[in-house]
C-alpha atoms as a PDB file:
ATOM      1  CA  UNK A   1     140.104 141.068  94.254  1.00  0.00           C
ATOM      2  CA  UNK A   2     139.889 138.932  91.099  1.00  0.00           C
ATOM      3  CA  UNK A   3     143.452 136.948  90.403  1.00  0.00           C
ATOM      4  CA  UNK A   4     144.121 137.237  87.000  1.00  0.00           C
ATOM      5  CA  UNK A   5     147.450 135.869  86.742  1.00  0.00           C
ATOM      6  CA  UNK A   6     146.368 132.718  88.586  1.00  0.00           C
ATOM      7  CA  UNK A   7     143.845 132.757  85.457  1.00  0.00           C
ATOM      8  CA  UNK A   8     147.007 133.462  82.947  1.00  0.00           C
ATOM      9  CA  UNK A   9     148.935 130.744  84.067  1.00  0.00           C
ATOM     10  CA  UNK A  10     146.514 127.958  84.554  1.00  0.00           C
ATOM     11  CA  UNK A  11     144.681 128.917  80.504  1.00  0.00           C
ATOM     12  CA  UNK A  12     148.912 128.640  79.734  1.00  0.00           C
ATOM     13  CA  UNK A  13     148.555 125.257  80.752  1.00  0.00           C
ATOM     14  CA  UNK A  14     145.440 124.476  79.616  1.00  0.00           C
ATOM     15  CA  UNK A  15     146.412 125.713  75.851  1.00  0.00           C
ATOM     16  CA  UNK A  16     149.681 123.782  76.493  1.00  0.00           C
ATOM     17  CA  UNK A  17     148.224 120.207  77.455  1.00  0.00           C
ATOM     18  CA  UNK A  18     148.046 117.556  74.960  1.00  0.00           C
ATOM     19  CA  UNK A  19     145.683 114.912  76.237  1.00  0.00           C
ATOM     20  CA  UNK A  20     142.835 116.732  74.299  1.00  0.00           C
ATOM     21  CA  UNK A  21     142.848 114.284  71.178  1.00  0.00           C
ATOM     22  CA  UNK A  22     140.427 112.040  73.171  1.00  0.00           C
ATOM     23  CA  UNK A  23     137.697 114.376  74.193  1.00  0.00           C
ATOM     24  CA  UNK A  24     134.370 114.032  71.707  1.00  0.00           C
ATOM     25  CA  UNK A  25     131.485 116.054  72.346  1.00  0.00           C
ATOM     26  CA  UNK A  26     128.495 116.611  70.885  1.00  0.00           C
ATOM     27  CA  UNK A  27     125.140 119.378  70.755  1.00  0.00           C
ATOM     28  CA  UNK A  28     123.307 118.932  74.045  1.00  0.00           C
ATOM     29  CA  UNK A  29     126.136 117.380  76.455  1.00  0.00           C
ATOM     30  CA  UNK A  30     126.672 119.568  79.408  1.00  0.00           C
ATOM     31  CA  UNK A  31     130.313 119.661  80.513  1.00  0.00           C
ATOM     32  CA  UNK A  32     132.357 121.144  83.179  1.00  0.00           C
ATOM     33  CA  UNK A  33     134.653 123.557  81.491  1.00  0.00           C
ATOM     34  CA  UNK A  34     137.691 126.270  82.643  1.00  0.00           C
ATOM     35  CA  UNK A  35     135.602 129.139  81.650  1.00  0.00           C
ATOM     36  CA  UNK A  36     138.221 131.342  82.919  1.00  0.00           C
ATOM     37  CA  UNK A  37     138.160 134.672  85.599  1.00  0.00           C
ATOM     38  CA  UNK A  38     136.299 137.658  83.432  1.00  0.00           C
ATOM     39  CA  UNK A  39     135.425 141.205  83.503  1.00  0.00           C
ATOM     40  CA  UNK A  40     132.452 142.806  85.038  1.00  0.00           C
ATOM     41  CA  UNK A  41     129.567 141.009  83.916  1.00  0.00           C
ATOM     42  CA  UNK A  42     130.995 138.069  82.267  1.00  0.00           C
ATOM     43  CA  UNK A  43     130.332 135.348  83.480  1.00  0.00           C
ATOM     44  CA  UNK A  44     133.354 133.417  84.460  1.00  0.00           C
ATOM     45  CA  UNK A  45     134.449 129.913  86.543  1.00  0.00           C
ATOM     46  CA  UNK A  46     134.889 129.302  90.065  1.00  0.00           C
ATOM     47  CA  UNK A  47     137.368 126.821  91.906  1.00  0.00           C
ATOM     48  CA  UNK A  48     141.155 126.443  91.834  1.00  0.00           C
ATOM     49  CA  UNK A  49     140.464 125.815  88.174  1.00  0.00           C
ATOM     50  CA  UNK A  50     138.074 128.293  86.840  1.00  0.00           C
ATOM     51  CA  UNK A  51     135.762 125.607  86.174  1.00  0.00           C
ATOM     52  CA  UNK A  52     131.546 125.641  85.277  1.00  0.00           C
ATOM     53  CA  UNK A  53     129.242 123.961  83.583  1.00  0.00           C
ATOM     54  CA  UNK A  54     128.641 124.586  79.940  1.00  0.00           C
ATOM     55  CA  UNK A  55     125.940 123.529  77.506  1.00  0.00           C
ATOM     56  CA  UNK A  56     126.969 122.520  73.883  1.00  0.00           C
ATOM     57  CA  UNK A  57     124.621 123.991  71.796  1.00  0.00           C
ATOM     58  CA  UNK A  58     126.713 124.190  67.966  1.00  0.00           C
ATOM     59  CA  UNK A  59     129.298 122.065  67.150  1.00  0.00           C
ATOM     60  CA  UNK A  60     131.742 123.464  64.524  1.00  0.00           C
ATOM     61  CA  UNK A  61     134.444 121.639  64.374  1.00  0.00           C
ATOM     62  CA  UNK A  62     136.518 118.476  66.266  1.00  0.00           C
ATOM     63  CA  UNK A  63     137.767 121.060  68.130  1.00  0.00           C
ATOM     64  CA  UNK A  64     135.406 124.371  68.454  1.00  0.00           C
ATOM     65  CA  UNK A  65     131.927 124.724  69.539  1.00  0.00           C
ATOM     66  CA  UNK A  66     129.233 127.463  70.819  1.00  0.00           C
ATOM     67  CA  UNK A  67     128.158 126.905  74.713  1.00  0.00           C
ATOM     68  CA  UNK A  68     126.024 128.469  77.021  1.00  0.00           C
ATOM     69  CA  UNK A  69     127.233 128.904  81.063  1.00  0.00           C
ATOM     70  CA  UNK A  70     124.936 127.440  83.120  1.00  0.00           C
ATOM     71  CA  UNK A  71     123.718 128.482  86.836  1.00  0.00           C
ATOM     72  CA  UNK A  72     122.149 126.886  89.914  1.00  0.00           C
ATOM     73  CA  UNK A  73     121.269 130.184  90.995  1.00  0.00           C
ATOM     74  CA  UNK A  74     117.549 131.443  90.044  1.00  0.00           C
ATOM     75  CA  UNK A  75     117.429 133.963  87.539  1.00  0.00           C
ATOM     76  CA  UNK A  76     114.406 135.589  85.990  1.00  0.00           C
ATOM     77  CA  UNK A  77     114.223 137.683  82.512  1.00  0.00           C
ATOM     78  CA  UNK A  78     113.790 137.070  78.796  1.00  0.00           C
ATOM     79  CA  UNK A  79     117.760 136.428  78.354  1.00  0.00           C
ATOM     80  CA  UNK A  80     117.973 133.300  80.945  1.00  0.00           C
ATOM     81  CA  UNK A  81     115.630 129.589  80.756  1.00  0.00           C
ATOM     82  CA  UNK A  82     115.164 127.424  83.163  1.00  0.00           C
ATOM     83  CA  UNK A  83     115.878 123.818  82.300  1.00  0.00           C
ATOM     84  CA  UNK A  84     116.284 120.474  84.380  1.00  0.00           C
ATOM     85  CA  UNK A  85     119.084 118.548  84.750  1.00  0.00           C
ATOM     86  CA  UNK A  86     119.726 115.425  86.717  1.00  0.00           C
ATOM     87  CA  UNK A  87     116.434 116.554  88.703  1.00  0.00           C
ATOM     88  CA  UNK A  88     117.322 119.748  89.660  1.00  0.00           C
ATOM     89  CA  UNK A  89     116.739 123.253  88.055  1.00  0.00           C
ATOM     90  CA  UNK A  90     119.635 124.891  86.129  1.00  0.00           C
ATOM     91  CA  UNK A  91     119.156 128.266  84.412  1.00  0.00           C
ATOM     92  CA  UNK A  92     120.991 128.888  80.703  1.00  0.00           C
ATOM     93  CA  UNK A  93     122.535 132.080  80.817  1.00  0.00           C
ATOM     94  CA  UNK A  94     121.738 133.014  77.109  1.00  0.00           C
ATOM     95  CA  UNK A  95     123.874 136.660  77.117  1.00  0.00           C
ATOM     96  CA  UNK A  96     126.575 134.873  77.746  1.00  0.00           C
ATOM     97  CA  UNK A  97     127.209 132.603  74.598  1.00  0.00           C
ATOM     98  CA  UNK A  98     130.901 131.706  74.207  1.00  0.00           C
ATOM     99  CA  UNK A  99     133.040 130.175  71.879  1.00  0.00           C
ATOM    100  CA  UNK A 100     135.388 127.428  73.414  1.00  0.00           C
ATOM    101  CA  UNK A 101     138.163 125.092  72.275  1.00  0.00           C
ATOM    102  CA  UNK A 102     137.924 121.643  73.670  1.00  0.00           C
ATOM    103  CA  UNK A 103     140.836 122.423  75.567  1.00  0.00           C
ATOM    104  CA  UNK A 104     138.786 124.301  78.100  1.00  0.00           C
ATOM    105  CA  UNK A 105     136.420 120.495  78.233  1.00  0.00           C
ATOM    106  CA  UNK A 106     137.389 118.941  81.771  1.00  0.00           C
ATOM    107  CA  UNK A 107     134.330 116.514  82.417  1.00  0.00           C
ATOM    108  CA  UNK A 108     131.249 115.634  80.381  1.00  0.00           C
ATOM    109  CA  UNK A 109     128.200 115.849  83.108  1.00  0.00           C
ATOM    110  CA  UNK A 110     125.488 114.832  80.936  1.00  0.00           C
ATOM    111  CA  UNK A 111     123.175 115.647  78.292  1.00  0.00           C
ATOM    112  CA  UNK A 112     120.136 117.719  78.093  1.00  0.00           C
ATOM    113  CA  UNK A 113     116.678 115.700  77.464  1.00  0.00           C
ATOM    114  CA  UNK A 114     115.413 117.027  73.528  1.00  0.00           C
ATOM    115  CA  UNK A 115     112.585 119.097  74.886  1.00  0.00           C
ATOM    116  CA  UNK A 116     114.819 121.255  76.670  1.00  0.00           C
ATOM    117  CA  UNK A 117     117.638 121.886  74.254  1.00  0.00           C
ATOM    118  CA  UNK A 118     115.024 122.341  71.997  1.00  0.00           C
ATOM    119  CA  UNK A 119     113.692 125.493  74.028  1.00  0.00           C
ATOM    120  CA  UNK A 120     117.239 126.796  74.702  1.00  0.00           C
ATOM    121  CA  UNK A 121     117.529 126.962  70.678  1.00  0.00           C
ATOM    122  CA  UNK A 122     114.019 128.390  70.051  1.00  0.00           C
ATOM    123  CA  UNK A 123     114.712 131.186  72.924  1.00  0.00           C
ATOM    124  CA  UNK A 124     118.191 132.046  71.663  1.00  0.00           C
ATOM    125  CA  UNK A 125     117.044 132.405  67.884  1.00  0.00           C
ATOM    126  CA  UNK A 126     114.935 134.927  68.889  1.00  0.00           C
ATOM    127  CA  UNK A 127     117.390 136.969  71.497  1.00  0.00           C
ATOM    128  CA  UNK A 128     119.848 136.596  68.538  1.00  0.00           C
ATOM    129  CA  UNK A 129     117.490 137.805  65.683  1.00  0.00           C
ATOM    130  CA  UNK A 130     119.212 140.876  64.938  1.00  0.00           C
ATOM    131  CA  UNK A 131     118.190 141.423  61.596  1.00  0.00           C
ATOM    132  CA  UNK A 132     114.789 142.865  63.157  1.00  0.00           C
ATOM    133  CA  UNK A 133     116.283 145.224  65.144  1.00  0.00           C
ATOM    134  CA  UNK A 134     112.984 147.404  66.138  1.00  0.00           C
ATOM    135  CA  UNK A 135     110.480 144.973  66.132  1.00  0.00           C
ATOM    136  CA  UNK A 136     108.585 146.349  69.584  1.00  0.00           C
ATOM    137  CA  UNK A 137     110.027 142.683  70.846  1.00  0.00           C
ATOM    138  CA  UNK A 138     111.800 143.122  74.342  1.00  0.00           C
ATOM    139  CA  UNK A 139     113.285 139.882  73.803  1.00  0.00           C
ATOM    140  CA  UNK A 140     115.099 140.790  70.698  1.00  0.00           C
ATOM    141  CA  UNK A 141     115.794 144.283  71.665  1.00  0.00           C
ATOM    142  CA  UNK A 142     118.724 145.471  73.515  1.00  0.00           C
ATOM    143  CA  UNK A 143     117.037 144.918  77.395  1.00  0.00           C
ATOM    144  CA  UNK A 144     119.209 144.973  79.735  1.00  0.00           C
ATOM    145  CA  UNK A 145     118.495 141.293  81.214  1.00  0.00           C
ATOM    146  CA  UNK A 146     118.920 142.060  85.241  1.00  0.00           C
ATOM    147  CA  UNK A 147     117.141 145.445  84.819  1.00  0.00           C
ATOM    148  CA  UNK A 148     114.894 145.462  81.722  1.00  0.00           C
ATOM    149  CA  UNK A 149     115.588 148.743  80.631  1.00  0.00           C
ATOM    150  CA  UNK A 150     116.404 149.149  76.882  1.00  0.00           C
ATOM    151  CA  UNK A 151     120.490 150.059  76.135  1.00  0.00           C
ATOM    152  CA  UNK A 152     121.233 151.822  73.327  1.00  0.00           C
END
């Protein structure tokens, strides 16, 4: 059973703590982050803390950017990449983009070599072209990315 009010009370804290000023982070850094406990699907963190690791892929603001959750765990389909970090493969779990506050940012890992932020970007253009809905494109379309059959 999921405990989601061990969840509420550590994001309380997290929203309350004031030692963000000095975190800085930029596209491509790969940080350990309270992703929180989530519903179904969603991927969430694991640990006392919620924590896993996130890829920065937008920047928006000193505060706000767009991440990714990473995975050690192998995973195949058209809405997941394999990339390598620190010598060992990680896959980007590209349904699962998020918006986070650097609030959530506990511990900068690293940062992703250009080739392979470049192909996260280049894959999730084209899951997130959605002004071409029915292009015939299983990549683009709504495939369900465990099963590939088409949800509409």
């Amino acid at each position: 059973m999921k405990d989601f009010d061990k969840w509420n009370e550590k994001k309380k804290n997290i929203d309350l703590d004031t030692n963000v000023k000095d975190i800085y982070f930029k596209e491509g850094q790969i940080w350990w982050c309270s992703f929180g406990l989530n519903i179904g699907g969603e991927s969430y963190g694991k640990g006392e803390n919620f924590r896993r690791p996130v890829l920065i892929i937008k920047k928006l603001s000193a505060d706000l950017c767009i991440a990714l959750p990473l995975t050690s765990k192998k995973k195949e389909g058209s809405w997941f990449l394999d990339i390598t970090f620190q010598d060992e493969k990680r896959w980007v779990m590209l349904y699962q983009i998020k918006m986070l506050d650097k609030k959530r940012f506990y511990l900068k890992i690293g940062e992703l070599d250009n080739l392979d932020l470049s192909r996260v970007k280049e894959k999730l253009e084209k899951l997130l072209k959605l002004s071409n809905r029915h292009s015939g494109n299983p990549e683009i379309e709504g495939i369900n990315p465990k099963s590939n059959l088409i949800i509409d």
